[in-house]
C-alpha atoms as a PDB file:
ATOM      1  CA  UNK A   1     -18.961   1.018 -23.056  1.00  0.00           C
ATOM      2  CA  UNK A   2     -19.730   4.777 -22.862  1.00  0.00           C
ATOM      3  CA  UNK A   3     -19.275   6.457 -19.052  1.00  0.00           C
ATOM      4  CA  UNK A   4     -20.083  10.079 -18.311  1.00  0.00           C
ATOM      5  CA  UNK A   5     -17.431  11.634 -15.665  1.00  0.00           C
ATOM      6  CA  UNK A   6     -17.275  14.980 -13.684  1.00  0.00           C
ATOM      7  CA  UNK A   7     -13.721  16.163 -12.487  1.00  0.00           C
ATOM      8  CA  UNK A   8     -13.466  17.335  -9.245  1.00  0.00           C
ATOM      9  CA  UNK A   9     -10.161  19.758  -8.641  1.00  0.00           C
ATOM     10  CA  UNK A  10      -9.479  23.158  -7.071  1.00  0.00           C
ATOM     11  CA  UNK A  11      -6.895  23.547  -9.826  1.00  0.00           C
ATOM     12  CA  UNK A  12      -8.170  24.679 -13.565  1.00  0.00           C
ATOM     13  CA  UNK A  13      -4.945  23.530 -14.669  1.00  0.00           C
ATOM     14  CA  UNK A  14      -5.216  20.150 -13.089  1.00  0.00           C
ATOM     15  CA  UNK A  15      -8.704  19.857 -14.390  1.00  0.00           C
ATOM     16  CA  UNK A  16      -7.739  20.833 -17.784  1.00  0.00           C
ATOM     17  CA  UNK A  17      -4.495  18.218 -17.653  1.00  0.00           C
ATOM     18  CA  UNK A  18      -6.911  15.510 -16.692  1.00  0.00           C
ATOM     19  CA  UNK A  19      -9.353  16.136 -19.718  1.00  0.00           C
ATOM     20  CA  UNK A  20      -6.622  16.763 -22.459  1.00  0.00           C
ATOM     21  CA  UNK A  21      -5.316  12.888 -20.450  1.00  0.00           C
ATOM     22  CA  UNK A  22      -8.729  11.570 -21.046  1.00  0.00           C
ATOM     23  CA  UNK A  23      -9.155  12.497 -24.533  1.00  0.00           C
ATOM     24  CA  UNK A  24      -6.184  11.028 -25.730  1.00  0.00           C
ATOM     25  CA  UNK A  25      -5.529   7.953 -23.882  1.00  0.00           C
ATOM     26  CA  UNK A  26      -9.196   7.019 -22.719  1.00  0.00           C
ATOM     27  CA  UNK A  27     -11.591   5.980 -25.243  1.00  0.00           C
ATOM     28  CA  UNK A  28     -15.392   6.159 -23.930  1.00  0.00           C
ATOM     29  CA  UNK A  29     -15.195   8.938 -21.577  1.00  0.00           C
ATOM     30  CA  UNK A  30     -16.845  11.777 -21.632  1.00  0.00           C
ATOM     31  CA  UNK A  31     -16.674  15.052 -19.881  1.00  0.00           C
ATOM     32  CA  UNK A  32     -19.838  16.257 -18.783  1.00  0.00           C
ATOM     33  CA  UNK A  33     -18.840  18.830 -15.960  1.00  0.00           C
ATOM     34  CA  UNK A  34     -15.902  20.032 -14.281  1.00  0.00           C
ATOM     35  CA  UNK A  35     -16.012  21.671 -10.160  1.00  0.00           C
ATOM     36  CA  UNK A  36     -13.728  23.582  -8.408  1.00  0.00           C
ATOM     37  CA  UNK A  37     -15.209  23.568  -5.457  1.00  0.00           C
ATOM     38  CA  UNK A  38     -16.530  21.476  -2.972  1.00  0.00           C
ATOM     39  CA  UNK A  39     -20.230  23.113  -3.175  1.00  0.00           C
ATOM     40  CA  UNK A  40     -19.959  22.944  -7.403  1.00  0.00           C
ATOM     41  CA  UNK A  41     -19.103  19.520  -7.540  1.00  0.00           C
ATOM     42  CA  UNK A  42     -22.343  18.508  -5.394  1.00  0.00           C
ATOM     43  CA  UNK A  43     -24.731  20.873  -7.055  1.00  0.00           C
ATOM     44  CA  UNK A  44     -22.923  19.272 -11.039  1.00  0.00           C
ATOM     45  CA  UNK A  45     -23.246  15.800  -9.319  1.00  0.00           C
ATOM     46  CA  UNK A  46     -26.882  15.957  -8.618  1.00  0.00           C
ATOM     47  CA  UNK A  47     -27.746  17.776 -11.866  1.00  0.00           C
ATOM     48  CA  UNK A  48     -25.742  15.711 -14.365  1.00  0.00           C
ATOM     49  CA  UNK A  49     -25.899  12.314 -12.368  1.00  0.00           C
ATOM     50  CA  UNK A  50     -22.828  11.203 -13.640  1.00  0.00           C
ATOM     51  CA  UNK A  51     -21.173   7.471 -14.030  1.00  0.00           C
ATOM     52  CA  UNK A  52     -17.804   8.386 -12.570  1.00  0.00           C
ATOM     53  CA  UNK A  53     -16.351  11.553 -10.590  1.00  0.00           C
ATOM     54  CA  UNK A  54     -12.670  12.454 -10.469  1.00  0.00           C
ATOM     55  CA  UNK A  55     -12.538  13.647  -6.746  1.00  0.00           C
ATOM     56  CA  UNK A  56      -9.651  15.723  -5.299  1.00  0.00           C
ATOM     57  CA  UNK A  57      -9.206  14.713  -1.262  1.00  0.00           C
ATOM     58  CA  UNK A  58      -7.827  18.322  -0.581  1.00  0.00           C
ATOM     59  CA  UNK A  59      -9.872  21.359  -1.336  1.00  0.00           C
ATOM     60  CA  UNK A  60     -10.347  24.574   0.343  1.00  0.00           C
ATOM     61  CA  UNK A  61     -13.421  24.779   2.668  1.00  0.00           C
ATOM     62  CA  UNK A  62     -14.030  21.557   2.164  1.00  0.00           C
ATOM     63  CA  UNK A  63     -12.486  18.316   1.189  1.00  0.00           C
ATOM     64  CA  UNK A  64     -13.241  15.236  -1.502  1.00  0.00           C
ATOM     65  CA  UNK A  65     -14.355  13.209   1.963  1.00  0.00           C
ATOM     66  CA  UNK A  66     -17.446  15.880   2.109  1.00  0.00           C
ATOM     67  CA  UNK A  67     -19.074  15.490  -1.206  1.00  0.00           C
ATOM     68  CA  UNK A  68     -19.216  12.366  -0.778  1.00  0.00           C
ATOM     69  CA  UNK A  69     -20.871  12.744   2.827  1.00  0.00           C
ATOM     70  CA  UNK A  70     -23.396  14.646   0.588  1.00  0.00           C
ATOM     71  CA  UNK A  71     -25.412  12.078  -1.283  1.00  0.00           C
ATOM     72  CA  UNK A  72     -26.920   9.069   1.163  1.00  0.00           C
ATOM     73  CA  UNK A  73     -26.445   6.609  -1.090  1.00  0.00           C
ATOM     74  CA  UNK A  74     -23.255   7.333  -3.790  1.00  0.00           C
ATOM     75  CA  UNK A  75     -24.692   5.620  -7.394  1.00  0.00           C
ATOM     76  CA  UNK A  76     -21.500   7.068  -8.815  1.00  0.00           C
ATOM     77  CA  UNK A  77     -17.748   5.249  -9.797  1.00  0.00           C
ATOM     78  CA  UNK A  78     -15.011   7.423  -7.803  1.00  0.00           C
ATOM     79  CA  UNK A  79     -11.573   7.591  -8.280  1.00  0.00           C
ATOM     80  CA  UNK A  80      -9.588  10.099  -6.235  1.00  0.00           C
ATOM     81  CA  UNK A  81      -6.866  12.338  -7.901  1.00  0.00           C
ATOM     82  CA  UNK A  82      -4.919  13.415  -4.931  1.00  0.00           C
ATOM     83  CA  UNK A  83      -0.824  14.342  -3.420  1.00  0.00           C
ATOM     84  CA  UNK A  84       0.161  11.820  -1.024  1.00  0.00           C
ATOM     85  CA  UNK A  85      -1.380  11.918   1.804  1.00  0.00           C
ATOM     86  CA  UNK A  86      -0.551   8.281   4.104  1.00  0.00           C
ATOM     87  CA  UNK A  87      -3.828   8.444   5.716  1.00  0.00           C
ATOM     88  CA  UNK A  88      -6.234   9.080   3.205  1.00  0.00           C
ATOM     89  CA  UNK A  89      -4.402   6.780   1.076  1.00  0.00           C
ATOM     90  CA  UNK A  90      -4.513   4.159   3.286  1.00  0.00           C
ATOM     91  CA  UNK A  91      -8.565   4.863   3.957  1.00  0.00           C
ATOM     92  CA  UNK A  92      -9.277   4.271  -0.061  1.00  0.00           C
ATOM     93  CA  UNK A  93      -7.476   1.252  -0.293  1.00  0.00           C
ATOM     94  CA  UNK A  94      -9.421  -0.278   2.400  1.00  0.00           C
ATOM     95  CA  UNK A  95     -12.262   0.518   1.507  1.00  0.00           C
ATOM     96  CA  UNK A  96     -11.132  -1.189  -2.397  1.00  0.00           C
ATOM     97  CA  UNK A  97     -11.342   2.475  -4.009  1.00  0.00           C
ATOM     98  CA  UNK A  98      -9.351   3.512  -6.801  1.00  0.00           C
ATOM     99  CA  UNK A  99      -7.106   6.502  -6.668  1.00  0.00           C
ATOM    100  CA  UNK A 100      -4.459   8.704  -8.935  1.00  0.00           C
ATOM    101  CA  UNK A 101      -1.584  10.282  -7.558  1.00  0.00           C
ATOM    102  CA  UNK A 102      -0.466  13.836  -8.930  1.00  0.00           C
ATOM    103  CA  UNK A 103       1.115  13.999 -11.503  1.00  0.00           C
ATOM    104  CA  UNK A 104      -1.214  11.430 -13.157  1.00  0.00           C
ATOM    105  CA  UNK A 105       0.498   8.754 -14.944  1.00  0.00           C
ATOM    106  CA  UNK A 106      -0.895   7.261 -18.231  1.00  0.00           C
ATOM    107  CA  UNK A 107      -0.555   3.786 -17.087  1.00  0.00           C
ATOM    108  CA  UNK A 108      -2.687   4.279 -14.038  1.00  0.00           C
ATOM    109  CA  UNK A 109      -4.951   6.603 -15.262  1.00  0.00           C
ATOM    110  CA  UNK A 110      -6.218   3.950 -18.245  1.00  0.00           C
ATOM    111  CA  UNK A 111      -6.428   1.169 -15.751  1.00  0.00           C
ATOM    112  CA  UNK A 112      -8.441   2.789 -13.498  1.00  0.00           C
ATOM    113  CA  UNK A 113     -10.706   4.335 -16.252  1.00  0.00           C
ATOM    114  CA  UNK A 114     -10.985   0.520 -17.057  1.00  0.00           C
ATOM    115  CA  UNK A 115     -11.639  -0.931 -13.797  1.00  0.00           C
ATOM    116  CA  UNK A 116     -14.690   2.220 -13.356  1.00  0.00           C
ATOM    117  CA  UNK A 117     -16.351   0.974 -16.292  1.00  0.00           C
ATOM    118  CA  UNK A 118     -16.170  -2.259 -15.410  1.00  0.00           C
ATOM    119  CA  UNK A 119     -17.918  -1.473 -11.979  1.00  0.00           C
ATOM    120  CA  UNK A 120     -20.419   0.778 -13.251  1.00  0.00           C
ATOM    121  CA  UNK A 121     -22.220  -2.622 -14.315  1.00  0.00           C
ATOM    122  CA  UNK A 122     -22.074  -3.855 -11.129  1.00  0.00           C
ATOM    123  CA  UNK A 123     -23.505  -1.016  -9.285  1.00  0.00           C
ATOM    124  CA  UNK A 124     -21.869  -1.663  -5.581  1.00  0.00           C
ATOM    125  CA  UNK A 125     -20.179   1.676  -5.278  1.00  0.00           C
ATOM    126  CA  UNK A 126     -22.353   2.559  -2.304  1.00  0.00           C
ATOM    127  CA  UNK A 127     -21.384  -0.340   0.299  1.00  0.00           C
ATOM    128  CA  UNK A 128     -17.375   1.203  -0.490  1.00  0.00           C
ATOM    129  CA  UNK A 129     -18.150   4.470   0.033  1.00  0.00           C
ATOM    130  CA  UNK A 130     -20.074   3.896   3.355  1.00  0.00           C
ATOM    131  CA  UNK A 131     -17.028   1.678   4.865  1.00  0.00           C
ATOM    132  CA  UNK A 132     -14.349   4.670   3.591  1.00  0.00           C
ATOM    133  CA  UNK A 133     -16.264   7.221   5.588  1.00  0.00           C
ATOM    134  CA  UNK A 134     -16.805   5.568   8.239  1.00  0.00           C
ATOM    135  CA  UNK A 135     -13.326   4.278   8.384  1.00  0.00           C
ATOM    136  CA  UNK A 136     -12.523   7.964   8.320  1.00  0.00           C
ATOM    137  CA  UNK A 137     -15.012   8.880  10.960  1.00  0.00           C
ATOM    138  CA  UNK A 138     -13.758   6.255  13.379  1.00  0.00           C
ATOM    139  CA  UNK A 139      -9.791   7.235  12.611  1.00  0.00           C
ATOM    140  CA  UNK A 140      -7.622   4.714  13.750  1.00  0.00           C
ATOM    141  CA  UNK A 141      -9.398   4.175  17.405  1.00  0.00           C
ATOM    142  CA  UNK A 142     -11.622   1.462  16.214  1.00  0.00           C
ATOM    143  CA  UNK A 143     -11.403  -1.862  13.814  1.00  0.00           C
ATOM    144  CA  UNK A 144     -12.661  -0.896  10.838  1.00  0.00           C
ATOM    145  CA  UNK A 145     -14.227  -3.291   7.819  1.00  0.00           C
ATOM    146  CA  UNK A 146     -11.544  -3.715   5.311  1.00  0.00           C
ATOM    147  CA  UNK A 147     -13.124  -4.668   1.563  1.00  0.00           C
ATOM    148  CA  UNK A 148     -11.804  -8.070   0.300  1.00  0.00           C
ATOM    149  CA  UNK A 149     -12.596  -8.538  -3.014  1.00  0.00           C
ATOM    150  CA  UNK A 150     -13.079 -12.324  -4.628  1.00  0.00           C
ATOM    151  CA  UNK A 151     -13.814 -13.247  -8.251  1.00  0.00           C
ATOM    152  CA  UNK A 152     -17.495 -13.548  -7.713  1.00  0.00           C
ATOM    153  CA  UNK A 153     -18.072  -9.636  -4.792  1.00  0.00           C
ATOM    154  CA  UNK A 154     -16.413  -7.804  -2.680  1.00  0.00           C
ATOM    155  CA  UNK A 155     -16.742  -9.045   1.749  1.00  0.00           C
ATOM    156  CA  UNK A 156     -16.459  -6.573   3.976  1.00  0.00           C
ATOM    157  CA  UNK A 157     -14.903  -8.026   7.350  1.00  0.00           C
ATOM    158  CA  UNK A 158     -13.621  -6.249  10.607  1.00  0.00           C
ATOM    159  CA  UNK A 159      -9.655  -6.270  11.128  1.00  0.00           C
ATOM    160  CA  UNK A 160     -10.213  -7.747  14.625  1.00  0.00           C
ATOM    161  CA  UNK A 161     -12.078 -11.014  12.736  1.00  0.00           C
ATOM    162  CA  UNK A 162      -8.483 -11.874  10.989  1.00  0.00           C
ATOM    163  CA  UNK A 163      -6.282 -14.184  12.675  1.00  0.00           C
ATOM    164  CA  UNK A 164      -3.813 -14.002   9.526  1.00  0.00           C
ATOM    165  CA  UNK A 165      -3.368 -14.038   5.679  1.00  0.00           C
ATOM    166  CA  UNK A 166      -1.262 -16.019   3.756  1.00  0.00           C
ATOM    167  CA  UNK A 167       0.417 -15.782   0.553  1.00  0.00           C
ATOM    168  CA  UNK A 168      -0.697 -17.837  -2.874  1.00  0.00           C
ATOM    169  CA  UNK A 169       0.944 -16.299  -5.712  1.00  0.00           C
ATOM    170  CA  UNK A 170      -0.906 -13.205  -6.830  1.00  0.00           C
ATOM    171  CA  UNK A 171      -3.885 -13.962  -4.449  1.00  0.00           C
ATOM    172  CA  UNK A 172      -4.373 -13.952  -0.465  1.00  0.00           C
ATOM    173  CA  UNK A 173      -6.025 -16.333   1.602  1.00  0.00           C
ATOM    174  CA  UNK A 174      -7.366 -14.423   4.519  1.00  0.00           C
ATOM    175  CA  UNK A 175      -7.985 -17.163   7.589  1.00  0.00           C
ATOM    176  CA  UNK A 176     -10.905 -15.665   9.848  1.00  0.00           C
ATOM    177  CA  UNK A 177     -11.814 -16.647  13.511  1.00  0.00           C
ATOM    178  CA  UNK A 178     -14.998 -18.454  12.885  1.00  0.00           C
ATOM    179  CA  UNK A 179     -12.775 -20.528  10.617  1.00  0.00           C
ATOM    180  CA  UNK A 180     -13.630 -18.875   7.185  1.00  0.00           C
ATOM    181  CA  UNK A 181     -11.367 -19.215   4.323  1.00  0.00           C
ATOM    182  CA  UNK A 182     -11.823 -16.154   1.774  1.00  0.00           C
ATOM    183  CA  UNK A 183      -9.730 -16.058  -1.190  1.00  0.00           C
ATOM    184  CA  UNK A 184      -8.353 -12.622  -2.258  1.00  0.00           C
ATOM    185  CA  UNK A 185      -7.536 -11.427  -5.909  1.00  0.00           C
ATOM    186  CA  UNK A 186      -4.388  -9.291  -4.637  1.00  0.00           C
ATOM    187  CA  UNK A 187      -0.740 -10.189  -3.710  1.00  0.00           C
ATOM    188  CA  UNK A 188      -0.471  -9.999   0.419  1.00  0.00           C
ATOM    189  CA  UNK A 189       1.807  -7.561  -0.273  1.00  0.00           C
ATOM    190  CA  UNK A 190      -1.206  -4.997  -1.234  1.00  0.00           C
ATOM    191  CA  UNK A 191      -2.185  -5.771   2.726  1.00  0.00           C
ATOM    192  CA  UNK A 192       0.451  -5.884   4.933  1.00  0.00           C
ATOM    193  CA  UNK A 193       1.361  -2.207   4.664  1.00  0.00           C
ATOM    194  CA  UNK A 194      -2.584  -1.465   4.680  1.00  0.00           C
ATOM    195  CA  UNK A 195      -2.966  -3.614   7.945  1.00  0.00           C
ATOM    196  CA  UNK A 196       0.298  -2.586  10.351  1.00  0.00           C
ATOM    197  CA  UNK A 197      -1.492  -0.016  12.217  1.00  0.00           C
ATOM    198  CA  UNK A 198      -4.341  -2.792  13.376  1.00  0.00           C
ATOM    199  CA  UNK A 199      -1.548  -4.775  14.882  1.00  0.00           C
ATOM    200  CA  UNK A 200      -0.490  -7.259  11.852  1.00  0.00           C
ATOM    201  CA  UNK A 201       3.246  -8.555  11.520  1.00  0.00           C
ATOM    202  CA  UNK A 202       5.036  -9.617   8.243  1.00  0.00           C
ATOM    203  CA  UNK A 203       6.613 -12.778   9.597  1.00  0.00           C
ATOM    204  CA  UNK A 204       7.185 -14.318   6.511  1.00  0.00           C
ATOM    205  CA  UNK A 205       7.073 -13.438   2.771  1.00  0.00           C
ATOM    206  CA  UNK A 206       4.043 -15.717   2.631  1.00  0.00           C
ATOM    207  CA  UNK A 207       2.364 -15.312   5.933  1.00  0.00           C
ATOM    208  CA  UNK A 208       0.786 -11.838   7.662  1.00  0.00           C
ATOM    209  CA  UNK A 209      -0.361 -12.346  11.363  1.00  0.00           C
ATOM    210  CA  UNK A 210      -3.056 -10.535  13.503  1.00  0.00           C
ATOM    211  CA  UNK A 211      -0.666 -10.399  16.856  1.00  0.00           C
ATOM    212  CA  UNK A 212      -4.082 -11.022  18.992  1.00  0.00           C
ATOM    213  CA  UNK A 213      -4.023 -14.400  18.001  1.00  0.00           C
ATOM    214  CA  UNK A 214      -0.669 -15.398  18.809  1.00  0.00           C
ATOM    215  CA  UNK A 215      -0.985 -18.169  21.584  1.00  0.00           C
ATOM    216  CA  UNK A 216       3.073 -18.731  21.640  1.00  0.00           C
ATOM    217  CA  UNK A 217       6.394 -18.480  20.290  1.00  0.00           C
ATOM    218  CA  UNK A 218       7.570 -21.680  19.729  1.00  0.00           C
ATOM    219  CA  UNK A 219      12.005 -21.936  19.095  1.00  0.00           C
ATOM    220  CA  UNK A 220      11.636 -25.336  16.608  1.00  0.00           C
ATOM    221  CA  UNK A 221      13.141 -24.814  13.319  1.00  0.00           C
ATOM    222  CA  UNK A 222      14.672 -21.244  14.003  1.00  0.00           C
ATOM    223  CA  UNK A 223      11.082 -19.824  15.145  1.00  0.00           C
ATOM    224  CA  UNK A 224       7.601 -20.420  14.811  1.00  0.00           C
ATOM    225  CA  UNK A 225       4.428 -18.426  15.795  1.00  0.00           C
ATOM    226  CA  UNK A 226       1.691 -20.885  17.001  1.00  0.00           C
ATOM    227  CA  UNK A 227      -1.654 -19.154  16.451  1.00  0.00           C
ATOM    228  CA  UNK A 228      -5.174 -19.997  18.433  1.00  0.00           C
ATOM    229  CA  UNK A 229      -6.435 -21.517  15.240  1.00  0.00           C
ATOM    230  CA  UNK A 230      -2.897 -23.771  16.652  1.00  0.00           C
ATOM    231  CA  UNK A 231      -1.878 -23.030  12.352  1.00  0.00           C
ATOM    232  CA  UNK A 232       2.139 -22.872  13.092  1.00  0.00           C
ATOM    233  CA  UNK A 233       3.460 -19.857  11.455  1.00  0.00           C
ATOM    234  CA  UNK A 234       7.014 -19.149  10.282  1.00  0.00           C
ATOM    235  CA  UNK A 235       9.329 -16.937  11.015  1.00  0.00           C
ATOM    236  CA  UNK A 236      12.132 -15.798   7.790  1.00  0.00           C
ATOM    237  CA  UNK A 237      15.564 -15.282   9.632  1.00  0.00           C
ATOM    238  CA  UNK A 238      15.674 -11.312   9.044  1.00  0.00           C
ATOM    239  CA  UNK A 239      12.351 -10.999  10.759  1.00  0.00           C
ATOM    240  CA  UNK A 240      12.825 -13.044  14.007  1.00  0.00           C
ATOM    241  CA  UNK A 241      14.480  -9.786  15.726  1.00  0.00           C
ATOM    242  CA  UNK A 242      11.434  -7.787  14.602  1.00  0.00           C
ATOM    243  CA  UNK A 243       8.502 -10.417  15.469  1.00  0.00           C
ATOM    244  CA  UNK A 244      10.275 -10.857  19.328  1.00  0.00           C
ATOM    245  CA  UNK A 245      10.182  -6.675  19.454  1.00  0.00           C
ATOM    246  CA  UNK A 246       6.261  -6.758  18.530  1.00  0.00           C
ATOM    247  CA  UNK A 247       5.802  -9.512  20.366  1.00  0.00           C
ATOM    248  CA  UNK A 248       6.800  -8.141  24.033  1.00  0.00           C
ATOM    249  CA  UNK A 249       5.391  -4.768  22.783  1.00  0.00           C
ATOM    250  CA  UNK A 250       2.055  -6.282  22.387  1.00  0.00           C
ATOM    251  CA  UNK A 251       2.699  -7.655  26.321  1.00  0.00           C
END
């Protein structure tokens, strides 16, 4: 499959890395425009309606974030090419975006190159892009939708809806209140760092809880969490000091 791409970068030498990348390790790609600017990359965008845009987050004036607030309904792939940044790291993955982190490795770049071609069939880009900005709009005041995607779309569900998620192999099993089972293709791993700041607790290797729904702590078997779905949760020795802390911190 042929995709047409714009990159998006304040830097002509990190545009110019990312072609010469691009070229060499990603077959059906082609360059169509590049923007240094936040007001370029909209004006190439609408002109050249591209299948995928390389967006930098931080740009002078304005950011990545802004383009996209630009189009009301985004028909284009986006992955983000970006420094660390925790917050607008942790706003892509929830939203299931792709991003690259400078410097670009190969690895990374051809999966994700990959996964945009694979979603240009699809043509969902739009409902992601509308749940990252308005994750970003909200901040972290308000429960925002977090994208879970299964083999057959991707459910958007609100943080607050999660009583917990549990570990099966290389997938997730998120548990919701009105008793929904949805099955995740990523480890829980890819979530527990994404969920902390919404009040989730690694109590286990296998098991993520929403705090909320913790009804008690029960002492059988070195420590159990019994949830308001009344699911018994368990507690891995090194966490049980942890898990008590949250616990009376969520009093």
């Amino acid at each position: 499959m042929n995709i047409n791409c714009i990159i998006v970068d304040d830097e002509v030498n990190n545009i110019e890395n990312l072609q010469l990348l691009l070229e060499k390790y990603c077959t059906g790609v082609s360059v169509v425009a590049t923007a240094t600017s936040a007001g370029e990359a909209i004006e190439k965008i609408s002109v050249h309606q591209p299948d995928l845009v390389f967006l930098d987050i931080q740009m002078p004036v304005k950011s990545g974030f802004e383009v996209l607030k630009a189009f009301p309904k985004v028909s284009f792939e986006v992955i983000f090419v970006t420094a660390y940044d925790k917050y607008g790291i942790q706003a892509i993955k929830f939203s299931a975006l792709d991003y690259l982190l400078k410097p670009i490795q190969i690895d990374e770049l051809k999966l994700a190159v990959e996964k945009a071609k694979t979603r240009v069939e699809q043509k969902n880009q739009h409902l992601k892009i509308e749940n990252l900005l308005g994750f970003i709009q909200r901040g972290h005041s308000d429960f925002p939708k977090i994208a879970l995607p299964t083999l057959n779309e991707i459910l958007y569900v609100k943080t607050d809806e999660i009583i917990r998620c549990e570990a099966d192999d290389n997938y997730t099993t998120f548990y919701l209140q009105n008793n929904e089972k949805i099955l995740v293709c990523k480890p829980l791993k890819e979530f527990a760092e994404m969920l902390k700041p919404f009040h989730f607790l690694r109590t286990h290797q296998s098991h993520l809880v929403n705090i909320q729904f913790v009804r008690s702590y029960l002492k059988e078997d070195g420590g159990k969490l019994l949830m308001k779905d009344l699911t018994k949760i368990p507690i891995s020795r090194q966490n049980r000091i942890l898990v008590k802390e949250a616990l009376n911190n969520s009093i």
